[in-house]
N, C-alpha and C. Protein backbone atom coordinates (compact mmCIF):
# COMPACT_ATOMS: atom_id res chain seq x y z
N UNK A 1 -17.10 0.74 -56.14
CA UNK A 1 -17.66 0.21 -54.92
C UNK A 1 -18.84 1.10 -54.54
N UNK A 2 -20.22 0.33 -54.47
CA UNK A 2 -20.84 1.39 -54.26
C UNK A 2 -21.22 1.87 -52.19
N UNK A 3 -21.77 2.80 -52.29
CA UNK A 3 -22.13 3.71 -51.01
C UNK A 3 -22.32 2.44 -49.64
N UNK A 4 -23.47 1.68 -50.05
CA UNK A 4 -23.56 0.44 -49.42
C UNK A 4 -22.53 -0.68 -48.60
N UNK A 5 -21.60 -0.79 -49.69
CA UNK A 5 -20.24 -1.50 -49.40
C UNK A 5 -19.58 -1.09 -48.77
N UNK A 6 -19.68 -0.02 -48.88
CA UNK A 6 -18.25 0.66 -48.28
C UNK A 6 -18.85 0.97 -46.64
N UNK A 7 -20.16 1.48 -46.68
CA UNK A 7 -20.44 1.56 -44.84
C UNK A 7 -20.32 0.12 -44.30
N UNK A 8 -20.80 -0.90 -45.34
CA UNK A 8 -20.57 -2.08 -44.62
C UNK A 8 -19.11 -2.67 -44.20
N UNK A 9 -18.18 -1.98 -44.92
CA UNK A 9 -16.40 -2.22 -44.85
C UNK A 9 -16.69 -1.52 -43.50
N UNK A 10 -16.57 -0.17 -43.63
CA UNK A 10 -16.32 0.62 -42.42
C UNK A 10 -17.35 0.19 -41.26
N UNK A 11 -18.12 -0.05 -41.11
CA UNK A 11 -18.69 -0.64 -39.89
C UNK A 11 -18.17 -1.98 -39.53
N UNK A 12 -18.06 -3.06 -40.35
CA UNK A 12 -17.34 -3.93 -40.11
C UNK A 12 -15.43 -3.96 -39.57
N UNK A 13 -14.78 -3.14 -40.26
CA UNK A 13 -13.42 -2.52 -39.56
C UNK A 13 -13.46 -2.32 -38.14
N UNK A 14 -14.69 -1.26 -37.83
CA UNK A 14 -14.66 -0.46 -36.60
C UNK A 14 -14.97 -1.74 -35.62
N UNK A 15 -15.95 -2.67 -36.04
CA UNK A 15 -16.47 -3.78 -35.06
C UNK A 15 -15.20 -4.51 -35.08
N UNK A 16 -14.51 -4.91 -35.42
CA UNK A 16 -13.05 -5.68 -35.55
C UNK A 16 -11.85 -5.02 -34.86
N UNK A 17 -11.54 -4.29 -34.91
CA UNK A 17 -10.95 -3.27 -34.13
C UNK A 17 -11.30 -2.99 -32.55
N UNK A 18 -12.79 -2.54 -32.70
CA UNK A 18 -13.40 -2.68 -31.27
C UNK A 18 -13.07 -3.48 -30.45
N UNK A 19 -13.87 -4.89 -30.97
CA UNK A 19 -13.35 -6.63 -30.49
C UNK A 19 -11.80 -6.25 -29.91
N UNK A 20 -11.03 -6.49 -30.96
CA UNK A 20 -9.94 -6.75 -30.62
C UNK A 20 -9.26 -5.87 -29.64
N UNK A 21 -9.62 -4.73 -29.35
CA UNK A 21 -9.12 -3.69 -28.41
C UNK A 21 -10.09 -4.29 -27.26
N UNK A 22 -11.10 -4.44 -27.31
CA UNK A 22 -12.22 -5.10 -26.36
C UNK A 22 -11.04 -5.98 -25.06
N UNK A 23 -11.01 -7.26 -26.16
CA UNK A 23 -10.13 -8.55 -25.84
C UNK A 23 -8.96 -8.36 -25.08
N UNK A 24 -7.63 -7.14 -25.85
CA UNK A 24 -6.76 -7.25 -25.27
C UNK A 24 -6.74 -6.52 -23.59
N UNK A 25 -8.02 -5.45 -23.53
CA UNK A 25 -8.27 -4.53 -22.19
C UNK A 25 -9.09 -5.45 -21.51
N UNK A 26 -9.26 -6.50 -21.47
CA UNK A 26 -10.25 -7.73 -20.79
C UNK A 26 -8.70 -8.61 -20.23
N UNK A 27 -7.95 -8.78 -21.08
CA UNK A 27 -6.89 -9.55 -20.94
C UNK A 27 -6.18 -8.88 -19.61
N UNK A 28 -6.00 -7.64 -19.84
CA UNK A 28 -4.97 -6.67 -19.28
C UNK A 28 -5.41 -6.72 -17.65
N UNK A 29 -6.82 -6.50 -17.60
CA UNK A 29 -7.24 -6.16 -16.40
C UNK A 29 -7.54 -7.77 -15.86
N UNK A 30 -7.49 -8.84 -16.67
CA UNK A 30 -7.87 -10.07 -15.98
C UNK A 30 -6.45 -10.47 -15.33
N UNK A 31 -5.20 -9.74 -15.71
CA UNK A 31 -3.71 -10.48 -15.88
C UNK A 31 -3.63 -9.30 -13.98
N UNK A 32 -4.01 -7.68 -14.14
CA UNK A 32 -3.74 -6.99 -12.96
C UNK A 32 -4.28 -8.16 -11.84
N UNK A 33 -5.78 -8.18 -12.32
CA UNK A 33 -6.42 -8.83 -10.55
C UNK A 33 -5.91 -10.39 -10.32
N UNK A 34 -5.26 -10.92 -11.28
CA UNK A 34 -4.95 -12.44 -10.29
C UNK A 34 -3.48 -11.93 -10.26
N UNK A 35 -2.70 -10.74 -10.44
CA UNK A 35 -1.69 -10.34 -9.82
C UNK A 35 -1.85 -9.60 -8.45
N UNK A 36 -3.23 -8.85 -8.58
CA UNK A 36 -3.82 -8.64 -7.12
C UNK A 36 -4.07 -9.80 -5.95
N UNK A 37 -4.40 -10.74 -6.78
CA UNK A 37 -4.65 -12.12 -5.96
C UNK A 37 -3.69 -12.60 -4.92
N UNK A 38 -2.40 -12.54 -5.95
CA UNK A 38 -1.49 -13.21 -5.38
C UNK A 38 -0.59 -12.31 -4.29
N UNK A 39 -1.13 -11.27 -4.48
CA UNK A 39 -0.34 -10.01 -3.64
C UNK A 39 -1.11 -10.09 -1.92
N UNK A 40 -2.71 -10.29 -2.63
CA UNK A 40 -3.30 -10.12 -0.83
C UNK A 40 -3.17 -11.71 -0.49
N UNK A 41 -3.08 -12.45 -1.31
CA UNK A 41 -2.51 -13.81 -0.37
C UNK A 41 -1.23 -13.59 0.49
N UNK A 42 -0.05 -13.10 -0.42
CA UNK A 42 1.12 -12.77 0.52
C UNK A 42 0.74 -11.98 1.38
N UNK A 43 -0.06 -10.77 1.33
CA UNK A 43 -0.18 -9.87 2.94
C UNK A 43 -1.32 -10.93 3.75
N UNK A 44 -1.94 -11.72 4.05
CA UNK A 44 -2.93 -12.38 4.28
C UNK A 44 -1.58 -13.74 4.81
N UNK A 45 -0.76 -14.02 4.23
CA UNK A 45 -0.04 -14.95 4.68
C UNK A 45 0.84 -14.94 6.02
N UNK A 46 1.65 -13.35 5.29
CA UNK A 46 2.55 -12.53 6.54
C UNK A 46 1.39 -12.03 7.68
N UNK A 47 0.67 -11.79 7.94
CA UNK A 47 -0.62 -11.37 9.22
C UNK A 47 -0.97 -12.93 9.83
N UNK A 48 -1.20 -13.92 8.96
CA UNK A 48 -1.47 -15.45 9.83
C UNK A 48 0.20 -15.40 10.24
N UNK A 49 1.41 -15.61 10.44
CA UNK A 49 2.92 -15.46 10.57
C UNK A 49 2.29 -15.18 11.95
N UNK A 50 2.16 -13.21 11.25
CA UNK A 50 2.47 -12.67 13.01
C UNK A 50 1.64 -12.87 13.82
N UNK A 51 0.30 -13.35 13.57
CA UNK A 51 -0.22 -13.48 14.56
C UNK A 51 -0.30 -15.14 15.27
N UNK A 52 0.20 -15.73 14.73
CA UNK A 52 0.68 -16.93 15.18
C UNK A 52 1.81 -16.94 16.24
N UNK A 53 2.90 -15.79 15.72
CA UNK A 53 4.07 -15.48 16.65
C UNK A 53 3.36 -14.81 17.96
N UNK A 54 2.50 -14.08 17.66
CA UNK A 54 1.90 -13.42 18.88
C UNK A 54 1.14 -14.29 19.95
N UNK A 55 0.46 -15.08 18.88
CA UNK A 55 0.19 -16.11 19.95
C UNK A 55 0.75 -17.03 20.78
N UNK A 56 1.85 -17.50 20.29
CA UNK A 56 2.69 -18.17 21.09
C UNK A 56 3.59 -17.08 22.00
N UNK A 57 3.55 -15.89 21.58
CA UNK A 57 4.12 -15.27 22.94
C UNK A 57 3.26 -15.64 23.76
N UNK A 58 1.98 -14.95 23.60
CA UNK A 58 0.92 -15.17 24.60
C UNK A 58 1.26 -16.11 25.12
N UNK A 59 0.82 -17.02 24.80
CA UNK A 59 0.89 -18.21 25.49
C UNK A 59 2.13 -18.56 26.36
N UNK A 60 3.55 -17.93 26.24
CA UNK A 60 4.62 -18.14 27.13
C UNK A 60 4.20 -17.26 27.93
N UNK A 61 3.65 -16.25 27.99
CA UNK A 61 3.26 -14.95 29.09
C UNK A 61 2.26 -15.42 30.02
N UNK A 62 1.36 -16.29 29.39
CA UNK A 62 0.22 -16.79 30.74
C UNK A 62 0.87 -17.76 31.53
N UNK A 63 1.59 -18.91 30.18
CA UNK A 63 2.89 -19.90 31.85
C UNK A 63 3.40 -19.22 32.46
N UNK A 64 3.97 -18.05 32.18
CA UNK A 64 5.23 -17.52 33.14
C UNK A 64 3.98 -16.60 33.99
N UNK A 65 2.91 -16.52 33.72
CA UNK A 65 1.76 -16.12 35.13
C UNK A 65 1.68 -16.65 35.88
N UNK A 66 1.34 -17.69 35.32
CA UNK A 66 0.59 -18.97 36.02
C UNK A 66 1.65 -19.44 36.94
N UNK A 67 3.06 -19.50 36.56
CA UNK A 67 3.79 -20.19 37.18
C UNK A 67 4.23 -18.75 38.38
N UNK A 68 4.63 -18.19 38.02
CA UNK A 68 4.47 -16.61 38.85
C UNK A 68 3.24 -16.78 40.17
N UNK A 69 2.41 -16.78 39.91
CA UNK A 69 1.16 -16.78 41.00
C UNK A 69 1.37 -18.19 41.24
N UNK A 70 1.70 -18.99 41.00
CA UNK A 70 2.08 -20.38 42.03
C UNK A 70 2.89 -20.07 42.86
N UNK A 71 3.93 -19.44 42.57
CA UNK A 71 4.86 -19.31 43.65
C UNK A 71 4.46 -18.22 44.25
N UNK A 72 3.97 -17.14 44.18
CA UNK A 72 3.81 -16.21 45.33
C UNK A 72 3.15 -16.57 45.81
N UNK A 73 1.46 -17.44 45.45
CA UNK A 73 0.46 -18.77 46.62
C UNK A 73 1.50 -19.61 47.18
N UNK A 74 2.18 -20.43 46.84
CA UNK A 74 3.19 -20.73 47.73
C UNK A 74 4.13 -20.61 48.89
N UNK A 75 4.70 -19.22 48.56
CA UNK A 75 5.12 -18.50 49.22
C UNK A 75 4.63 -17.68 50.35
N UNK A 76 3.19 -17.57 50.09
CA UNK A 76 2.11 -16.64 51.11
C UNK A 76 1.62 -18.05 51.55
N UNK A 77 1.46 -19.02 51.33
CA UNK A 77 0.69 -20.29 52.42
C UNK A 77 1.84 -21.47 52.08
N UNK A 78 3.00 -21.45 52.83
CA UNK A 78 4.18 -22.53 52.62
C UNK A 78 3.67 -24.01 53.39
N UNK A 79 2.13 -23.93 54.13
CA UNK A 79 1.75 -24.70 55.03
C UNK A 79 0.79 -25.86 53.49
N UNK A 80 -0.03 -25.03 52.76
CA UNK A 80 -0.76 -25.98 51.82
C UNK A 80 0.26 -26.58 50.98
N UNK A 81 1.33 -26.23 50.84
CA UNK A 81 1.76 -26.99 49.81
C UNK A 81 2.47 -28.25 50.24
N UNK A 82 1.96 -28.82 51.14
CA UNK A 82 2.66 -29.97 51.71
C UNK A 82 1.66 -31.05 52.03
């Protein structure tokens, strides 16, 4: 085999090898981030939750204001509400 052939084996090996190590560390890191994906959807899911729960507290906290300051206006002018 002469000198020629053989760098062309060995350069060709190394490019094949490369590739293929290339491919599977392309694979690896494409497989982490749509496992990242699906991870900040779940924290992104649980935060819309709580803040949905929060809002509907809110929202029972301003009726029970609202209804609160009706009755103490009520109570301080028993003459308008009639």
């Amino acid at each position: 085999m002469s000198t020629a052939s053989k760098v062309v084996l060995a350069l060709s090996v190394v490019l094949t090898v490369g590739t293929v190590a290339g491919v599977h560390l392309k694979q690896a890191w494409d497989r982490e981030r749509l496992h990242e994906g699906v991870v900040r959807d779940l924290e992104r899911w649980e935060r819309k939750k709580e803040n949905l729960r929060r809002l509907e507290e809110q929202r029972i906290l301003t009726r029970h204001l609202k209804e609160e300051r009706q009755r103490r206006e009520a109570a301080l002018h028993p003459e308008d509400s009639h």
